[in-house]
C-alpha atoms as a PDB file:
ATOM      1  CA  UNK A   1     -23.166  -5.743   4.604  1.00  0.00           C
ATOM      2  CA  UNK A   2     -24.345  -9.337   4.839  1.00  0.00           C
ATOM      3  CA  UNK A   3     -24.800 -10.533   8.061  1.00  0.00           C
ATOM      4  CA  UNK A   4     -24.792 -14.410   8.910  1.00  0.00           C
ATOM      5  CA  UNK A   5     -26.653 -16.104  11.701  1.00  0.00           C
ATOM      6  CA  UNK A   6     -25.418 -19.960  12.475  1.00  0.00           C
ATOM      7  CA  UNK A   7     -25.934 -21.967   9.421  1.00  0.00           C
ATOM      8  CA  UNK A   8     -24.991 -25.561   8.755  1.00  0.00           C
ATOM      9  CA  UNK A   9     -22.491 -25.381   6.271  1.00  0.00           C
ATOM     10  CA  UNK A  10     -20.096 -28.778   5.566  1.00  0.00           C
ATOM     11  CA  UNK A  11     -16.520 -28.124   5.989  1.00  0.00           C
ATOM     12  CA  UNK A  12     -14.249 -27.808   2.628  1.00  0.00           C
ATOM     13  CA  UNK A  13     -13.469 -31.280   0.657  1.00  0.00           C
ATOM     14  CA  UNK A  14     -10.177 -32.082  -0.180  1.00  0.00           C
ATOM     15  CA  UNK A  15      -9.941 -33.988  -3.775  1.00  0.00           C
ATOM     16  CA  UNK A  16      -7.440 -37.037  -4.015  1.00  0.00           C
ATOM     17  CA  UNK A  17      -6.449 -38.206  -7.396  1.00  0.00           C
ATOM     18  CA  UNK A  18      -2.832 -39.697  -7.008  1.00  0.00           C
ATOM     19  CA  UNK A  19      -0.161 -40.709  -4.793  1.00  0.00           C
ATOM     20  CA  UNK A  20       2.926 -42.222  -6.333  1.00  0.00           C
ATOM     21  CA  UNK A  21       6.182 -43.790  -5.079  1.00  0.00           C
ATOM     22  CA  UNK A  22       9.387 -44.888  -6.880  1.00  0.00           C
ATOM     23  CA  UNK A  23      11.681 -47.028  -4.430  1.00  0.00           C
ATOM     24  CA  UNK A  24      13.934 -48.987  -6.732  1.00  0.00           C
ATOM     25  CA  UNK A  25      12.205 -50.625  -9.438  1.00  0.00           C
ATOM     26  CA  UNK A  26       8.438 -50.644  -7.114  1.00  0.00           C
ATOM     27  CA  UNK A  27       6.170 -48.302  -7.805  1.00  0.00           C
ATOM     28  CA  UNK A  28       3.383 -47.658  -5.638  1.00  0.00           C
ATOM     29  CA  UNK A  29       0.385 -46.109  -6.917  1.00  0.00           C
ATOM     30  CA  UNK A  30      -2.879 -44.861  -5.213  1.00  0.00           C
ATOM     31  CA  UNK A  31      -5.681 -43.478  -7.370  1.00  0.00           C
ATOM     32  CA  UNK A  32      -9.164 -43.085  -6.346  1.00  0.00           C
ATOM     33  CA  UNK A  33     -11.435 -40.953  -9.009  1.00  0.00           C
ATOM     34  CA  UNK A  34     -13.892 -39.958  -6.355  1.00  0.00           C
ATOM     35  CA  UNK A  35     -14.175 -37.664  -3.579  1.00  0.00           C
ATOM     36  CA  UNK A  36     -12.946 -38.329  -0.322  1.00  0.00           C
ATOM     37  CA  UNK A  37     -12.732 -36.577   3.139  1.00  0.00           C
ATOM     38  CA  UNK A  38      -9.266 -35.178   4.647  1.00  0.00           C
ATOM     39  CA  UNK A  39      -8.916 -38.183   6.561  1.00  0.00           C
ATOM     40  CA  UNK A  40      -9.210 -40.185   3.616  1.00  0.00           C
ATOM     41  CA  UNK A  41      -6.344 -37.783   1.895  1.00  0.00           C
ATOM     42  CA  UNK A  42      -3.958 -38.254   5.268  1.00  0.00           C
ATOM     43  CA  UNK A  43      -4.839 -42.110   5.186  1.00  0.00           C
ATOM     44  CA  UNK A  44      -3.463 -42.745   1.498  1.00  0.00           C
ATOM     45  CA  UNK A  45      -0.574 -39.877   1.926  1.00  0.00           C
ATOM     46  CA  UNK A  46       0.669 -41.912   4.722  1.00  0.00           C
ATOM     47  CA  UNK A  47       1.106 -44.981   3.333  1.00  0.00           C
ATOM     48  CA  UNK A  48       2.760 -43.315  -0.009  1.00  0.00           C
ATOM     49  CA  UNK A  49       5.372 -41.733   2.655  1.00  0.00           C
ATOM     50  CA  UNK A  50       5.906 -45.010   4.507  1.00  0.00           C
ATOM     51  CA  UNK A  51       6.399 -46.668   1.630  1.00  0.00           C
ATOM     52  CA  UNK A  52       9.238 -44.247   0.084  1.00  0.00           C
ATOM     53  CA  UNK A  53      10.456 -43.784   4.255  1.00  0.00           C
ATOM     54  CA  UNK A  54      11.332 -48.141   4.398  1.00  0.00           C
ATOM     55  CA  UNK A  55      12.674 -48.232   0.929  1.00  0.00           C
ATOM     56  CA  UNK A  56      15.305 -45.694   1.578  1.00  0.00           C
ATOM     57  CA  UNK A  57      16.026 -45.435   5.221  1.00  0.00           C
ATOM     58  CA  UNK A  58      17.816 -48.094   7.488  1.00  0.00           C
ATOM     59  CA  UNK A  59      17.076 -48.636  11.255  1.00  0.00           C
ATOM     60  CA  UNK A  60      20.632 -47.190  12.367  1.00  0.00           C
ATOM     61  CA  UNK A  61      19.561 -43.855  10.108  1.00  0.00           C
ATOM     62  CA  UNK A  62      15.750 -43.937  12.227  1.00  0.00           C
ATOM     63  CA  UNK A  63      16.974 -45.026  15.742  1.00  0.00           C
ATOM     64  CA  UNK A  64      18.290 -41.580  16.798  1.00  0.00           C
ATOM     65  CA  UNK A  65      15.259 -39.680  16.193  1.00  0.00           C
ATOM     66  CA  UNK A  66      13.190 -43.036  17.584  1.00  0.00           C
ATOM     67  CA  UNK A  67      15.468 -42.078  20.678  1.00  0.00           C
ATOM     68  CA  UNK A  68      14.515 -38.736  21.012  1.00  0.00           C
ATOM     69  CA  UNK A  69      11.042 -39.255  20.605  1.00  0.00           C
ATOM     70  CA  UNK A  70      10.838 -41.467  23.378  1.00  0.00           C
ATOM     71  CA  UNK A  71      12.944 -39.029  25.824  1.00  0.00           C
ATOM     72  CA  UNK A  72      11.796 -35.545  24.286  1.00  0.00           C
ATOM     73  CA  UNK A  73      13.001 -32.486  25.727  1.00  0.00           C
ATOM     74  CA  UNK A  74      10.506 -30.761  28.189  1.00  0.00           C
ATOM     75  CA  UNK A  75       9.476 -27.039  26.561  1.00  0.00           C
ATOM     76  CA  UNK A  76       8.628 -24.612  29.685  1.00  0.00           C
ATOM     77  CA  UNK A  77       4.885 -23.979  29.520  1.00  0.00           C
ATOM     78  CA  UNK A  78       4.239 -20.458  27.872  1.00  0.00           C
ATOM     79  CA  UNK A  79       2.822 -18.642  31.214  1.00  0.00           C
ATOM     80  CA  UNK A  80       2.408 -14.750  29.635  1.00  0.00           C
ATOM     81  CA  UNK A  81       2.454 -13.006  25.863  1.00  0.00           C
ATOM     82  CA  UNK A  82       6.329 -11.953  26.076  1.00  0.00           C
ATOM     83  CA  UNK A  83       7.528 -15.491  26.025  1.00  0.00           C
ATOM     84  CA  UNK A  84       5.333 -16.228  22.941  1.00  0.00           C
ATOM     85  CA  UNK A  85       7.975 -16.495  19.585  1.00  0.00           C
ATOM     86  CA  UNK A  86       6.703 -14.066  16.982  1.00  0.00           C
ATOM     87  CA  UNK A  87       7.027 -13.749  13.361  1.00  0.00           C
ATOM     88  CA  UNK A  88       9.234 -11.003  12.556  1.00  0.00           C
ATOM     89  CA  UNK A  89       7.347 -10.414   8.787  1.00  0.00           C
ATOM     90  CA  UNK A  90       4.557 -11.575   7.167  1.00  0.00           C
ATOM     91  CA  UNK A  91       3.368 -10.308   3.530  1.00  0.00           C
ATOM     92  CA  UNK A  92      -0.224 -10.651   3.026  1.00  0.00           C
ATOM     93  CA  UNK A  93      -1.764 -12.429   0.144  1.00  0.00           C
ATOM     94  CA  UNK A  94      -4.853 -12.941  -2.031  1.00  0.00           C
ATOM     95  CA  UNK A  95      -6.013 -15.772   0.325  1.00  0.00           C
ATOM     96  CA  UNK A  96      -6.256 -14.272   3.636  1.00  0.00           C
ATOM     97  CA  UNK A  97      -9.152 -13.107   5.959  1.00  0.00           C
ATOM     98  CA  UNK A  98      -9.010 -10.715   8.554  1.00  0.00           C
ATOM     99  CA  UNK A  99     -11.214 -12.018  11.248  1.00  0.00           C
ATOM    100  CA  UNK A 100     -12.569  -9.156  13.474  1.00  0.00           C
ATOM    101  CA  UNK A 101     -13.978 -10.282  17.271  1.00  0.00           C
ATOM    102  CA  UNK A 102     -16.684  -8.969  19.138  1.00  0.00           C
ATOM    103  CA  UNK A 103     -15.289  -5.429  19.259  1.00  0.00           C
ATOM    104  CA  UNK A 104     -18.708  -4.285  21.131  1.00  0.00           C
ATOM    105  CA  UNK A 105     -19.508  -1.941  23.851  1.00  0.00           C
ATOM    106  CA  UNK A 106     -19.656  -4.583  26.409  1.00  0.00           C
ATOM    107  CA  UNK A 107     -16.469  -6.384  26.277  1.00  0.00           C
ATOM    108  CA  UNK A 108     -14.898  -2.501  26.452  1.00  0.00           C
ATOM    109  CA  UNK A 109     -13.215  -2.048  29.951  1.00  0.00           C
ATOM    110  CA  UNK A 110     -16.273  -0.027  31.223  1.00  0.00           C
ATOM    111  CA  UNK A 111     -18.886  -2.047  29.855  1.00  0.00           C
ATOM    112  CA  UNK A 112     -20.680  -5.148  31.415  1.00  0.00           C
ATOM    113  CA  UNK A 113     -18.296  -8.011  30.615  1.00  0.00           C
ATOM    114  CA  UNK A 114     -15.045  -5.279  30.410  1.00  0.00           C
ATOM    115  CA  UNK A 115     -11.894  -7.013  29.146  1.00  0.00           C
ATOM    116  CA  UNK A 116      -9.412  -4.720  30.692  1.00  0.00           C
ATOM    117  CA  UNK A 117      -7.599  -2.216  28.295  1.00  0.00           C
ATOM    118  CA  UNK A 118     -10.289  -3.293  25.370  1.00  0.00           C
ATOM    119  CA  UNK A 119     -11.160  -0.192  24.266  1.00  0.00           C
ATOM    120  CA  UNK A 120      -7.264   0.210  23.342  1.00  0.00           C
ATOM    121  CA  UNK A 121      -7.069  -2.075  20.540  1.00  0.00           C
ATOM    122  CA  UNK A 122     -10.089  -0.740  18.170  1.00  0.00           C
ATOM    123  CA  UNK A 123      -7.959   2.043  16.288  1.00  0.00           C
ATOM    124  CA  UNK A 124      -4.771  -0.446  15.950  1.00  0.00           C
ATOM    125  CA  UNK A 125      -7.212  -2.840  14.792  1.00  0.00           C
ATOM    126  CA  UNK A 126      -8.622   0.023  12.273  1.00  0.00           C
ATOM    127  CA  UNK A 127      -5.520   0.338  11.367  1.00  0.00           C
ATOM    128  CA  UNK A 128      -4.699  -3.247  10.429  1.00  0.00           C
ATOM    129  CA  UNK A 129      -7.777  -3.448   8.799  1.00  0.00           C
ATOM    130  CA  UNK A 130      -6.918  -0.550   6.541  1.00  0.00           C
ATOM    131  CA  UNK A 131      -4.681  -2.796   5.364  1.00  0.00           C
ATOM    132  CA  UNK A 132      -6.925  -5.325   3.862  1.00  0.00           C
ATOM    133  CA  UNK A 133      -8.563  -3.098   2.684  1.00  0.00           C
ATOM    134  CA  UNK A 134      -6.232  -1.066   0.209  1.00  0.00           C
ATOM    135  CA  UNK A 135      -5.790  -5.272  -1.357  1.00  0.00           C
ATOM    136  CA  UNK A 136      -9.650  -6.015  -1.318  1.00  0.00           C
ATOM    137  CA  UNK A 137      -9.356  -8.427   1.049  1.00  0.00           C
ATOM    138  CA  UNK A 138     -11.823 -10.248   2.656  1.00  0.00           C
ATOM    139  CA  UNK A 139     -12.786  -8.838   6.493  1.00  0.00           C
ATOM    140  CA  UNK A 140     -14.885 -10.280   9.284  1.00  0.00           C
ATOM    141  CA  UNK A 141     -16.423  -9.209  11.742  1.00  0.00           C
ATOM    142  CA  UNK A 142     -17.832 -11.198  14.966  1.00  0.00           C
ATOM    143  CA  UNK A 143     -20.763 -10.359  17.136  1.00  0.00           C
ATOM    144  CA  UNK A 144     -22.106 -11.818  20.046  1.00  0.00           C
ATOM    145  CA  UNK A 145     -25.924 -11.833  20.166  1.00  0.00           C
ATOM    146  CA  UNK A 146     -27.435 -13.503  23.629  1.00  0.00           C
ATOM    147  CA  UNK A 147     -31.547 -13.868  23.771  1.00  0.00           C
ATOM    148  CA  UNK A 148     -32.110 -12.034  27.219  1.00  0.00           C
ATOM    149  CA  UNK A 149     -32.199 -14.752  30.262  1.00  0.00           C
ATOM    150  CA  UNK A 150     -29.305 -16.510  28.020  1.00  0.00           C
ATOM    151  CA  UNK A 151     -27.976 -20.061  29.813  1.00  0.00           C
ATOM    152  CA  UNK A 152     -24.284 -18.691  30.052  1.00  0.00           C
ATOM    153  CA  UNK A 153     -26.227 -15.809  32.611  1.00  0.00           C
ATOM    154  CA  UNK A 154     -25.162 -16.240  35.677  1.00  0.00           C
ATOM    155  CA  UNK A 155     -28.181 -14.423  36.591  1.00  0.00           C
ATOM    156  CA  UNK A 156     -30.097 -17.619  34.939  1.00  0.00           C
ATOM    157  CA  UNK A 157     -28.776 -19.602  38.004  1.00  0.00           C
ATOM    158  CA  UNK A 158     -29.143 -17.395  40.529  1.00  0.00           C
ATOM    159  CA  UNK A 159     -25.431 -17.282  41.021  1.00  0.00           C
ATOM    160  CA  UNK A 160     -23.077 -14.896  40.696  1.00  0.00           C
ATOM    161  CA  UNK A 161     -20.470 -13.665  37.923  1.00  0.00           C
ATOM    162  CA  UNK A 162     -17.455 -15.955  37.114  1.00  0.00           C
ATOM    163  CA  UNK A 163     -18.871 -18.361  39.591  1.00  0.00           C
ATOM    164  CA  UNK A 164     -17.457 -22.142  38.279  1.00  0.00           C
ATOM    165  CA  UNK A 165     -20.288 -24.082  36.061  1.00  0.00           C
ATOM    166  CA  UNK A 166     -20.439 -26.475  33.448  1.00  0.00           C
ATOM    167  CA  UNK A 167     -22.842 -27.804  31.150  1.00  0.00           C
ATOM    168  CA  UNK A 168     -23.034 -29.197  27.127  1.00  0.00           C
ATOM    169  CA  UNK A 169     -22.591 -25.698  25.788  1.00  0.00           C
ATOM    170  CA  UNK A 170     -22.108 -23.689  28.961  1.00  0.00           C
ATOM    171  CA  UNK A 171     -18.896 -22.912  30.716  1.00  0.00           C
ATOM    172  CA  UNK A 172     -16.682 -23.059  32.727  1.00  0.00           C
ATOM    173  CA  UNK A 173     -17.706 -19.707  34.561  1.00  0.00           C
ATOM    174  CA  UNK A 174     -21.010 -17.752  33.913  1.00  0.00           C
ATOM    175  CA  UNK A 175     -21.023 -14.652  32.871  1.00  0.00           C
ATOM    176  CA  UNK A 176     -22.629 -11.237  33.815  1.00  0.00           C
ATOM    177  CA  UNK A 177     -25.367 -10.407  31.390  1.00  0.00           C
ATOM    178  CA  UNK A 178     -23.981  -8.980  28.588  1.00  0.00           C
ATOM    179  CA  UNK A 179     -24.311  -8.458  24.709  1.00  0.00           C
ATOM    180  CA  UNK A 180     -28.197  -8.822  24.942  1.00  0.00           C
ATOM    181  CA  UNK A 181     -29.787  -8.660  21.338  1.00  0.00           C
ATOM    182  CA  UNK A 182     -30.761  -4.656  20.266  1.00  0.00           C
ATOM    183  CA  UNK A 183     -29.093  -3.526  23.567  1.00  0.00           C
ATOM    184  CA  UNK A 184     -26.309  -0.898  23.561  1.00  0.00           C
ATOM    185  CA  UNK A 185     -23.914  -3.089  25.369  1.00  0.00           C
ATOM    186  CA  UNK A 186     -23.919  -5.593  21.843  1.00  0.00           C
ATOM    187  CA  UNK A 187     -23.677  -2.856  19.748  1.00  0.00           C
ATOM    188  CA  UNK A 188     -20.165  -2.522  17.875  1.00  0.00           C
ATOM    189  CA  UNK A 189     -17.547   0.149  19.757  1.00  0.00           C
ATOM    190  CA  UNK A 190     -18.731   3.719  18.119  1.00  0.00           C
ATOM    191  CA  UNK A 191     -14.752   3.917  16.989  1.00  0.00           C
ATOM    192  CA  UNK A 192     -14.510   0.446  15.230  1.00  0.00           C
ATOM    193  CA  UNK A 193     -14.504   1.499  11.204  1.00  0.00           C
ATOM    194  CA  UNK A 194     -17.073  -1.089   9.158  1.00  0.00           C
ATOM    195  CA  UNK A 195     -17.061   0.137   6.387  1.00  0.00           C
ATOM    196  CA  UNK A 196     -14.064  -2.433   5.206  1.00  0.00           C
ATOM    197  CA  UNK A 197     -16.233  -5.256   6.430  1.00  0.00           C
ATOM    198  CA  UNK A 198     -17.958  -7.359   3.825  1.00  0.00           C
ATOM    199  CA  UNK A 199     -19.770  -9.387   6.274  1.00  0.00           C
ATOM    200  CA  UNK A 200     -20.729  -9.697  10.175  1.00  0.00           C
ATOM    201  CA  UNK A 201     -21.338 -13.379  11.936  1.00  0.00           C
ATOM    202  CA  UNK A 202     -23.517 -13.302  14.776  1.00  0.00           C
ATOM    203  CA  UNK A 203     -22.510 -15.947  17.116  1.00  0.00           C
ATOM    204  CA  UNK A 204     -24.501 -17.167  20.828  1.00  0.00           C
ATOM    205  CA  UNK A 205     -28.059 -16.248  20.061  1.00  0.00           C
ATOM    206  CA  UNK A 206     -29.508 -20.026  21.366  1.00  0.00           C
ATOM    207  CA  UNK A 207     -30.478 -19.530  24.375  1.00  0.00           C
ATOM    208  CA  UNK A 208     -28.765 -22.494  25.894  1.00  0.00           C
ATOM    209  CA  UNK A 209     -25.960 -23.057  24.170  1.00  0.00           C
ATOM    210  CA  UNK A 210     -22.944 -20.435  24.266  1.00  0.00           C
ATOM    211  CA  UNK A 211     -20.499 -19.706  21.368  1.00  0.00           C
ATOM    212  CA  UNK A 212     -16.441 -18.560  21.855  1.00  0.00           C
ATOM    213  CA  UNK A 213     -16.040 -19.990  18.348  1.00  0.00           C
ATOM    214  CA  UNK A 214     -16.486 -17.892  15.804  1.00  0.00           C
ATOM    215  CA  UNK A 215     -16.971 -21.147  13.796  1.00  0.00           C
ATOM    216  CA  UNK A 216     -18.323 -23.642  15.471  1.00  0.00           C
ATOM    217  CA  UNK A 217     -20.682 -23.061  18.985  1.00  0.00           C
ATOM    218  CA  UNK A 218     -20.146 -24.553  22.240  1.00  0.00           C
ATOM    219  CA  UNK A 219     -22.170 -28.034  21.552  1.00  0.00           C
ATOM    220  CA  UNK A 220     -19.690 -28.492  19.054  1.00  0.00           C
ATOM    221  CA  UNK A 221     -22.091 -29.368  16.278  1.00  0.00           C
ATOM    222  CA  UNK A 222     -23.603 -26.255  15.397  1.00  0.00           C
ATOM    223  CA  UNK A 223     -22.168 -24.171  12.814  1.00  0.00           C
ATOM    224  CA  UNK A 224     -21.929 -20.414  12.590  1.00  0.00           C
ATOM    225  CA  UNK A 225     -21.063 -20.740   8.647  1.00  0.00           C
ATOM    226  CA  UNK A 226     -18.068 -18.462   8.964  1.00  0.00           C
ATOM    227  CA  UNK A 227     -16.431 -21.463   7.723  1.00  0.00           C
ATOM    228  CA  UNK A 228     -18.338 -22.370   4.480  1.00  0.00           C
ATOM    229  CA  UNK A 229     -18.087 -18.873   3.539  1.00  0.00           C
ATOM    230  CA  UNK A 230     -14.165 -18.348   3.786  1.00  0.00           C
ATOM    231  CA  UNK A 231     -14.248 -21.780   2.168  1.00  0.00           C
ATOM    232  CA  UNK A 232     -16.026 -20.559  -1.109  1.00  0.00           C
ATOM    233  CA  UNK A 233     -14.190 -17.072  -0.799  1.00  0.00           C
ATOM    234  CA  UNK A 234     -10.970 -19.627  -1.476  1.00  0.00           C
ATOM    235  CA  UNK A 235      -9.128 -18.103   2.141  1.00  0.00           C
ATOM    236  CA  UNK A 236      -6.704 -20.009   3.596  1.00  0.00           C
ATOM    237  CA  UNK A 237      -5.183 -17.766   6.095  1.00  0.00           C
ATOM    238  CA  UNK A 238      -7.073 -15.810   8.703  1.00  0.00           C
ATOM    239  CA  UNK A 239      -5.555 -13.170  10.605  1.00  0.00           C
ATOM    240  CA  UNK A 240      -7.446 -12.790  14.201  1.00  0.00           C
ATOM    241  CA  UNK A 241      -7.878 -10.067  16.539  1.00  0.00           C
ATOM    242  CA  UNK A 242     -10.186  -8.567  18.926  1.00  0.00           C
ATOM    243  CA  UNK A 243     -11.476  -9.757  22.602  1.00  0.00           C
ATOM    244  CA  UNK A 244     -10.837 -11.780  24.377  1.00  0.00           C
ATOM    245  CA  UNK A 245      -7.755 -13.387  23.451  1.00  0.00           C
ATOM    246  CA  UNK A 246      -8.069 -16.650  26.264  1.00  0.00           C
ATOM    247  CA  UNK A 247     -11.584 -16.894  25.012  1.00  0.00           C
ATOM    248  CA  UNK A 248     -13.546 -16.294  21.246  1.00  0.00           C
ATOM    249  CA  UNK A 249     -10.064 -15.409  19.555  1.00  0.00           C
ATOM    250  CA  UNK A 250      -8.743 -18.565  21.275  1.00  0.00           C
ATOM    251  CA  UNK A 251     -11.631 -21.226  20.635  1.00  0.00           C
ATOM    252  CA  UNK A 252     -11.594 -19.193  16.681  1.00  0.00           C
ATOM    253  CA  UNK A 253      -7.916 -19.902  16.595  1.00  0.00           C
ATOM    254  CA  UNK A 254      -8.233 -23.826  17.356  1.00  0.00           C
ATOM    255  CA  UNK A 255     -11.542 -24.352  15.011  1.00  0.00           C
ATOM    256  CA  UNK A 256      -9.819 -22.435  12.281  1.00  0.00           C
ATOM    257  CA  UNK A 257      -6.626 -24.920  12.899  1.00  0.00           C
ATOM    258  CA  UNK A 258      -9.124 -28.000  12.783  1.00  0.00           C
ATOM    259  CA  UNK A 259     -10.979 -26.816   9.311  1.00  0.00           C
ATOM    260  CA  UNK A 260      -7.598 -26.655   7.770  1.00  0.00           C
ATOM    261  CA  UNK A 261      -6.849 -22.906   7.736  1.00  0.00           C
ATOM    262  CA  UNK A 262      -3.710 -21.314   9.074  1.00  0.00           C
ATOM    263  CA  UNK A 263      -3.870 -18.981  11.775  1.00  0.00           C
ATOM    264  CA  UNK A 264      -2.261 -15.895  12.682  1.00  0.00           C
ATOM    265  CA  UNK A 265      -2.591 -13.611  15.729  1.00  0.00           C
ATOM    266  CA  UNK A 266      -0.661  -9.971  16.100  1.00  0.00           C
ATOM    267  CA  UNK A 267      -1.099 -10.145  19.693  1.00  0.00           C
ATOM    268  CA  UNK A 268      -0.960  -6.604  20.012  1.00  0.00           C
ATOM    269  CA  UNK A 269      -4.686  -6.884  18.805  1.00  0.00           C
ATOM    270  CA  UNK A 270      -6.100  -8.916  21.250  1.00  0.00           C
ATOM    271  CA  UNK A 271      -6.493  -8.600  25.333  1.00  0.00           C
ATOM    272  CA  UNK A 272      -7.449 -11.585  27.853  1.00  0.00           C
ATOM    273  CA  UNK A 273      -9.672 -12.490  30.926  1.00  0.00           C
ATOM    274  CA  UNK A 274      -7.563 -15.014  32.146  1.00  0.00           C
ATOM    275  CA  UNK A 275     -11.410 -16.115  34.339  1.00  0.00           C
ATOM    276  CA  UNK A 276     -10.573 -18.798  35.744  1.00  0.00           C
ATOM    277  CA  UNK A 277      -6.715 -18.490  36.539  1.00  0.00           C
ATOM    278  CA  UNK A 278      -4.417 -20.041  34.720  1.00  0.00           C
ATOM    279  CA  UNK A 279      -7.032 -19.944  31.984  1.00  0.00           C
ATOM    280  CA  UNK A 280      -4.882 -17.578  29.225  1.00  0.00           C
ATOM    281  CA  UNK A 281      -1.627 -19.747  30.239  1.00  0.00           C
ATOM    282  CA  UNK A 282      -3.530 -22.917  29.094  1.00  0.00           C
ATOM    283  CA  UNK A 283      -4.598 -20.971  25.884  1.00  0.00           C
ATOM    284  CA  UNK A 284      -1.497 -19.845  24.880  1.00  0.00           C
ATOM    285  CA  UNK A 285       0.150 -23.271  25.140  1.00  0.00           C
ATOM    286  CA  UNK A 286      -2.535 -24.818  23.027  1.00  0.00           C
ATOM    287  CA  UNK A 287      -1.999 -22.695  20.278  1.00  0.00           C
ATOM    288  CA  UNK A 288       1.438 -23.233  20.389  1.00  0.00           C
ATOM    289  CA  UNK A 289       1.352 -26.824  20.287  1.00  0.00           C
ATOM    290  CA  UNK A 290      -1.725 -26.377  17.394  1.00  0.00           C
ATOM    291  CA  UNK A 291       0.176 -24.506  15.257  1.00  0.00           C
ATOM    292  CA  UNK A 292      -1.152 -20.791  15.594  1.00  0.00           C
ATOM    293  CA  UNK A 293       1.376 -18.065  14.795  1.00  0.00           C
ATOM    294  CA  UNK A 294       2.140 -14.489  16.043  1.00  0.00           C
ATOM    295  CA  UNK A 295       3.040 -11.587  15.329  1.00  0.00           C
ATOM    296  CA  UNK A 296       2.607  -7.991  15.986  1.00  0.00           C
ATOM    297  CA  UNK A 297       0.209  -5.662  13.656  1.00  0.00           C
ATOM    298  CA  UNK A 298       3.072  -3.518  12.497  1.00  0.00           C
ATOM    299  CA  UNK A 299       4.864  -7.022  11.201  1.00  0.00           C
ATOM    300  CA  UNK A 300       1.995  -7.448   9.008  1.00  0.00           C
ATOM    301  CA  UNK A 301       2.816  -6.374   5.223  1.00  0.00           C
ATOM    302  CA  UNK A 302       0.818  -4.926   2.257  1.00  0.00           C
END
């Protein structure tokens, strides 16, 4: 199995070639032979849609929506997993990864960071994975990997567990000491089947900056290369799962959303903190808004 330790890889290109727009007799055309970024690509797309939106539309056919985007109606913020909107079916495909997080001893409900009810997910998740499996699909799996005397300690402060702190790359609680490097507590649940995986990331091994992401670590600029490697496998759809939802699954979800992948998470996979409160309700919303889907593993089709 290959096993990846944070390397800078550059996030996927997008290739622009032409942009066209018939209003009437005008014709506006856009063509750039070199390579440009995605904000390049969402630059040039918008002016190709503005021009086709002014050639055919009116004001009195815009003002209604102008209306309603001035007064929009107020959604009620998303406070626990039942009022989440699911997706009834989804039918896998070619492109997508199934993303497997930090299913280790210590994030189990008896081990040193417990996520309650953690150790009840690993055979649905064996089961989902079985899935991807029977297609060939690509599977992930995260692990976190802390240096003893790691920054996110709260024993490196002298304070205690889930006491408030923040710093570049630390926060916004500390944590008990957990997933130290060769310890039992970071090894993988004895239950979790690898033998689907095709590669494990190892994510949080600097010793003062801390890593939810599987993608990206807490200072934002260092890469776990999860990315670049999805990117040359050609995914574009990653299924995630695994603990803890309001934390790596959730700062995974939002990185995957930013490099351009869609997300999907059968919340039946996942369990929460919620450290400090309010924390999972905040999660949940931001997903939402960010375009994350979910569904339940049993929704998920071969």
């Amino acid at each position: 199995m290959l096993v990846i330790a944070c390397t800078h890889i550059p996030v996927r290109n997008i290739y622009f070639s032409e942009i066209g727009c018939r209003c009437g007799k005008s014709v506006a055309v856009m063509s750039q032979s070199r390579k440009i970024g995605r904000r390049g690509f969402v630059k040039y797309a918008a002016v190709a849609v503005a021009a086709t939106a002014g050639a055919y539309y009116t004001k009195d056919f815009w003002e209604p929506y102008l209306k309603n985007m001035k007064n929009p109606a107020k959604l009620a913020p998303i406070t626990k997993l039942e009022e989440l909107s699911l997706v009834p079916d989804i039918q896998l495909k070619d492109t997508d990864a199934l993303i497997i997080v930090d299913i280790q001893n210590d994030f189990m409900s008896s081990g040193a960071l417990g996520v309650k009810e953690g150790d009840e997910i690993v055979t649905p998740i064996n089961s989902l994975a079985e899935k991807f499996h029977r297609r060939n699909s690509v599977i992930v799996m995260t692990q976190d990997w802390h240096p003893p005397g790691h920054l996110s300690f709260a024993s490196s402060h002298n304070m205690k567990p889930f006491d408030s702190y923040e710093s570049e790359g630390i926060g916004p609680v500390l944590w008990p000491d957990h997933c130290v490097q060769g310890s039992r507590g970071a090894e993988f649940h004895p239950d979790l089947d690898m033998k689907s995986a095709i590669a494990t990331i190892r994510k949080g091994y600097h010793p003062k900056v801390d890593s939810y992401s599987t993608f990206i670590e807490n200072d934002k600029r260092t890469y776990t290369g999860l990315s670049g490697y999805l990117d040359k496998l050609s995914i574009e759809r990653i299924f995630l799962c695994g603990l803890a939802l309001d934390y790596c699954v959730y700062y995974s979800a939002i990185d995957g959303r930013d490099l351009g992948f869609d997300v999907v998470i059968p919340i039946d996979l996942t369990k929460a903190i919620n450290s400090p409160a309010g924390h999972l309700s905040n999660a949940l919303n931001t997903m939402v808004q960010r375009g994350v889907q979910f569904t339940k593993s049993d929704h998920v089709v071969s």
